[in-house]
N, C-alpha and C. Protein backbone atom coordinates (compact mmCIF):
# COMPACT_ATOMS: atom_id res chain seq x y z
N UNK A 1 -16.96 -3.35 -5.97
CA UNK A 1 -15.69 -3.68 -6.57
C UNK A 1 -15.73 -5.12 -7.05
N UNK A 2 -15.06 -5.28 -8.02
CA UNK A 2 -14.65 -6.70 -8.59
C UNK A 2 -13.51 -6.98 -8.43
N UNK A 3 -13.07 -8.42 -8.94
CA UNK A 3 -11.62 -8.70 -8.98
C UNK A 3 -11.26 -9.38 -10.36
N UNK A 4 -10.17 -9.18 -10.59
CA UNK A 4 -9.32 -9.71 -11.86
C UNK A 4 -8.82 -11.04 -11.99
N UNK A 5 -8.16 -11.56 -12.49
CA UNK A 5 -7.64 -13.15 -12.50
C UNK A 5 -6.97 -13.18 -11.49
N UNK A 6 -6.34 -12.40 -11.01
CA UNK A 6 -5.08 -12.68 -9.99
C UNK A 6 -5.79 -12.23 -8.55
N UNK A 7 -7.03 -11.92 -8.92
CA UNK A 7 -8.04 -11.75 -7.49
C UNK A 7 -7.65 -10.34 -6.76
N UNK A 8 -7.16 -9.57 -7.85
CA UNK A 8 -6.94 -8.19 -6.80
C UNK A 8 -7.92 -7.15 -7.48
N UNK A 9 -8.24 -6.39 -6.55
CA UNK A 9 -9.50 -5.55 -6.89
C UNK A 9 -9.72 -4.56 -8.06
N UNK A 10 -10.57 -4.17 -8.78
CA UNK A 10 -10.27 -3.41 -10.20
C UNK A 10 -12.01 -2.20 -9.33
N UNK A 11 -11.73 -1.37 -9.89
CA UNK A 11 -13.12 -0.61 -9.66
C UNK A 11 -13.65 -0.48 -11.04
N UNK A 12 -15.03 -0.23 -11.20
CA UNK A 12 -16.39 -0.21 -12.23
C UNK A 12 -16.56 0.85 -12.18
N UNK A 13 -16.09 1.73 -13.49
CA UNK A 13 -17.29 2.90 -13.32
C UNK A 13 -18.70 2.86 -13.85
N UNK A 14 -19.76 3.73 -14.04
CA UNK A 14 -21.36 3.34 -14.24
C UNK A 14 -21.19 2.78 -15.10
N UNK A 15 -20.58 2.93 -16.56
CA UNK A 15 -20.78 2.20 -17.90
C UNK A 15 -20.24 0.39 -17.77
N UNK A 16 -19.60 0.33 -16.52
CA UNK A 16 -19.10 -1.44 -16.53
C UNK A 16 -18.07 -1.79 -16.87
N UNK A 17 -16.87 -0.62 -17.45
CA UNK A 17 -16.05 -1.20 -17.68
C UNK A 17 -14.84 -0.96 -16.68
N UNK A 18 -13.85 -1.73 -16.64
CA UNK A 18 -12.99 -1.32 -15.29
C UNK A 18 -11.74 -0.72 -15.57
N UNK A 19 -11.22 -0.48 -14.75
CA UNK A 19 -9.69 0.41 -14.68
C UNK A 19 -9.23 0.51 -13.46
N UNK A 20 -7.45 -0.07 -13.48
CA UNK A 20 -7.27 0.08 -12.32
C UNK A 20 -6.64 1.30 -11.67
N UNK A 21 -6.59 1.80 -10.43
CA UNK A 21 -5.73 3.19 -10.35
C UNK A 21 -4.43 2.35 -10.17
N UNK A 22 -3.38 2.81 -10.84
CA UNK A 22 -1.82 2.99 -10.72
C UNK A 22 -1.61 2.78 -9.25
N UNK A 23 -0.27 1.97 -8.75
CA UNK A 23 -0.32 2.14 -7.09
C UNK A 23 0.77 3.62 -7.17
N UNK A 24 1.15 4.19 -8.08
CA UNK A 24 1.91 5.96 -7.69
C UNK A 24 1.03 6.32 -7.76
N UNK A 25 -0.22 6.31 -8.23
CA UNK A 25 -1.31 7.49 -7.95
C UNK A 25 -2.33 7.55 -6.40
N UNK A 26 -1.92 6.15 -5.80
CA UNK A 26 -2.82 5.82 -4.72
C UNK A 26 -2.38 6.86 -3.44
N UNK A 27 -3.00 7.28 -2.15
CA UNK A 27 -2.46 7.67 -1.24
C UNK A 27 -1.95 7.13 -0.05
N UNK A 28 -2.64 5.34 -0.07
CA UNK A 28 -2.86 4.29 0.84
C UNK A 28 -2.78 3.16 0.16
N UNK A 29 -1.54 2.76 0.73
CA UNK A 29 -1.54 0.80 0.38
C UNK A 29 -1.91 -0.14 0.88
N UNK A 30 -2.09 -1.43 0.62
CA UNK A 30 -2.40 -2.09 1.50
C UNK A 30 -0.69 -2.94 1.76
N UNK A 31 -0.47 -3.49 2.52
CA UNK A 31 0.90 -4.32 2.89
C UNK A 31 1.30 -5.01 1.98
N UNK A 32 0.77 -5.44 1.20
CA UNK A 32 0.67 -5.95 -0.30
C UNK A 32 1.41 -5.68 -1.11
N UNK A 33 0.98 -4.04 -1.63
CA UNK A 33 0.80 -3.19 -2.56
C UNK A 33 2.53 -2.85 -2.32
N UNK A 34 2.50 -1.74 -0.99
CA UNK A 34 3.27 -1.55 -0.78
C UNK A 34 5.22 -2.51 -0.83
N UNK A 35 4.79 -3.45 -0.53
CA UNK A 35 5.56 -5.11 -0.73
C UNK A 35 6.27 -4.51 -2.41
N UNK A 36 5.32 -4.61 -3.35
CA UNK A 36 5.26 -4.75 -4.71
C UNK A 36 5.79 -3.52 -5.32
N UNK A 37 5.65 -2.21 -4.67
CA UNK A 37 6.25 -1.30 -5.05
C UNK A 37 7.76 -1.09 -4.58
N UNK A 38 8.04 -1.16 -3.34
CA UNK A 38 8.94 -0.86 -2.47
C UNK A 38 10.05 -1.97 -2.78
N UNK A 39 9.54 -3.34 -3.29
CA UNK A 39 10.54 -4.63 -3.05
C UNK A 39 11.01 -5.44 -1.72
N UNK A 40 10.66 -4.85 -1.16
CA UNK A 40 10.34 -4.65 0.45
C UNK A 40 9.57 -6.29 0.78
N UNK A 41 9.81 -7.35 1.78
CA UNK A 41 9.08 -8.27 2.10
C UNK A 41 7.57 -7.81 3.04
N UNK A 42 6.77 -8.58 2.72
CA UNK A 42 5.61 -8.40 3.53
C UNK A 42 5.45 -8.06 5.30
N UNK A 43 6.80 -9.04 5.63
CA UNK A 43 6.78 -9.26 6.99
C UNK A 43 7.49 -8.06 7.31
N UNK A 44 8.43 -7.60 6.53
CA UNK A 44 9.54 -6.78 6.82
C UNK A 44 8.56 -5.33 6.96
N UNK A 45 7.57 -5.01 5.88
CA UNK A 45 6.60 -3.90 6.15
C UNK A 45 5.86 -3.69 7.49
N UNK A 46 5.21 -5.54 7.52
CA UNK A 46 4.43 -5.41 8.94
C UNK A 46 4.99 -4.89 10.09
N UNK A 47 6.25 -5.59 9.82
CA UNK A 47 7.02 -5.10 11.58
C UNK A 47 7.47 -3.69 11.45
N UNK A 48 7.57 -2.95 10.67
CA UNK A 48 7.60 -1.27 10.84
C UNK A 48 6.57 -1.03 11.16
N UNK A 49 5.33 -1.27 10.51
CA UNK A 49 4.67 -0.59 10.66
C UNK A 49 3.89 -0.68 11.79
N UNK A 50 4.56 -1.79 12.74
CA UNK A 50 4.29 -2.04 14.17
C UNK A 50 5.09 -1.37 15.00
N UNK A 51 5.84 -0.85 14.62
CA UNK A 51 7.08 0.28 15.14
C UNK A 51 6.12 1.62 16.10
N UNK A 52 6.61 2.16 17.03
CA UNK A 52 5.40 3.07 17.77
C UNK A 52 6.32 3.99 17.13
N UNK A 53 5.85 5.29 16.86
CA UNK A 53 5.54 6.52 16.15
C UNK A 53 6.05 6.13 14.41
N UNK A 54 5.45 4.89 13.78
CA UNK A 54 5.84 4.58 12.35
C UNK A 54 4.96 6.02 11.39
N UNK A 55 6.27 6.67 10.85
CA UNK A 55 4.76 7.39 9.74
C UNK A 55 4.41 7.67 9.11
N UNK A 56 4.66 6.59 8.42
CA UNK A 56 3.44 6.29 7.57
C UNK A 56 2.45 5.30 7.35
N UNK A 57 2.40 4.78 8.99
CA UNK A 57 1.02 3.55 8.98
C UNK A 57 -0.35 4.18 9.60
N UNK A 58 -1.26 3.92 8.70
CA UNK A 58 -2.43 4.29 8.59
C UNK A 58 -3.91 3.31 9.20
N UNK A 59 -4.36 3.41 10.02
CA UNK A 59 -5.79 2.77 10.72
C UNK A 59 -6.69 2.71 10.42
N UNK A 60 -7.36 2.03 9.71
CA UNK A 60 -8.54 1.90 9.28
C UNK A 60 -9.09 1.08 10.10
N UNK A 61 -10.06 1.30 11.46
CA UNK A 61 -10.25 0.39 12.60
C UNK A 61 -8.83 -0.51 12.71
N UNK A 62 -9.22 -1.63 12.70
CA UNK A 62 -7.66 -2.62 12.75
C UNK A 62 -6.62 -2.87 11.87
N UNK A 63 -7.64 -2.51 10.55
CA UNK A 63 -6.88 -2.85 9.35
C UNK A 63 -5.40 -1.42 9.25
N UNK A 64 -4.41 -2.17 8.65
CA UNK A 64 -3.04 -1.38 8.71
C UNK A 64 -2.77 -1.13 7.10
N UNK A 65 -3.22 0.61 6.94
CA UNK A 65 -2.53 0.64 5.56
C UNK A 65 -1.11 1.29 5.54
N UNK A 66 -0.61 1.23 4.17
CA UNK A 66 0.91 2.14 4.27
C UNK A 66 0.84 3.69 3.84
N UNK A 67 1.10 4.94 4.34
CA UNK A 67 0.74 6.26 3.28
C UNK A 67 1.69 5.90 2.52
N UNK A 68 1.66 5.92 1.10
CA UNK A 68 2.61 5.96 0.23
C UNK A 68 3.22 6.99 0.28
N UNK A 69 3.47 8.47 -0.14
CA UNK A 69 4.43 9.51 0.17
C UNK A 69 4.75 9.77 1.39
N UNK A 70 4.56 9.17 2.48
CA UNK A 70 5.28 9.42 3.84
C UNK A 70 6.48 8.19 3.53
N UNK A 71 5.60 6.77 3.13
CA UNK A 71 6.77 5.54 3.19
C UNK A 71 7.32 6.11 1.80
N UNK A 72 7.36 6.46 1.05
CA UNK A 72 8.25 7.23 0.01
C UNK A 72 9.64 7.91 0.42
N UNK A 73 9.25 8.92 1.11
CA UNK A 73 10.21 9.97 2.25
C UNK A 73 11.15 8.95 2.85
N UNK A 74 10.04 8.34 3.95
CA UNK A 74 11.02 7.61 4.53
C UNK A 74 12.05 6.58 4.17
N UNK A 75 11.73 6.05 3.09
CA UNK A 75 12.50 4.95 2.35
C UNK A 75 13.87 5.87 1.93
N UNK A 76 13.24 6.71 1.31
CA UNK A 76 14.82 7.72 0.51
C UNK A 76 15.60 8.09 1.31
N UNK A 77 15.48 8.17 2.74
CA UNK A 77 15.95 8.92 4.25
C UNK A 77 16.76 7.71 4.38
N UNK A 78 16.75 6.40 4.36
CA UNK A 78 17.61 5.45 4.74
C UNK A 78 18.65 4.96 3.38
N UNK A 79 19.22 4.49 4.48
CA UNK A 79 20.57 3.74 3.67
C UNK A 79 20.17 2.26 4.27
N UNK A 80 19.54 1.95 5.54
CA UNK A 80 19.87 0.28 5.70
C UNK A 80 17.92 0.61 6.06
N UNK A 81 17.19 -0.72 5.99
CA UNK A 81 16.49 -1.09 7.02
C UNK A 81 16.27 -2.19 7.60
């Protein structure tokens, strides 16, 4: 993988040129991502997703992603968070 001006990751296919996937097409965010879609603060993601039975946080060893159509669901399910 490479990165773009703003240092976020783009993928290469064989021919070299890049494209990024859409974050609605992704299945996994990173806290970031999710932030940027949702409007949602960074910190405000982390601490759900430190929540015990949160679900849509995802383990990658330590690393914490978001499922996007679970945090989708769940977002539309509330009125406050």
């Amino acid at each position: 993988m490479t990165m773009d001006e703003n240092g976020r990751d783009i993928l290469c296919d064989d021919m070299g040129s890049s494209e990024r996937i859409p974050i609605y097409q992704k299945m996994a965010l990173t806290i970031r991502e999710a932030a940027e879609y949702s409007n949602i603060g960074i910190n405000k993601i982390d601490a759900m997703l430190k929540q015990p039975g949160c679900p849509f946080v995802l383990y990658i060893g330590t690393r914490k992603l978001v499922k996007r159509k679970e945090f989708e669901k769940y977002i539309s399910e509330k009125t406050a968070i």
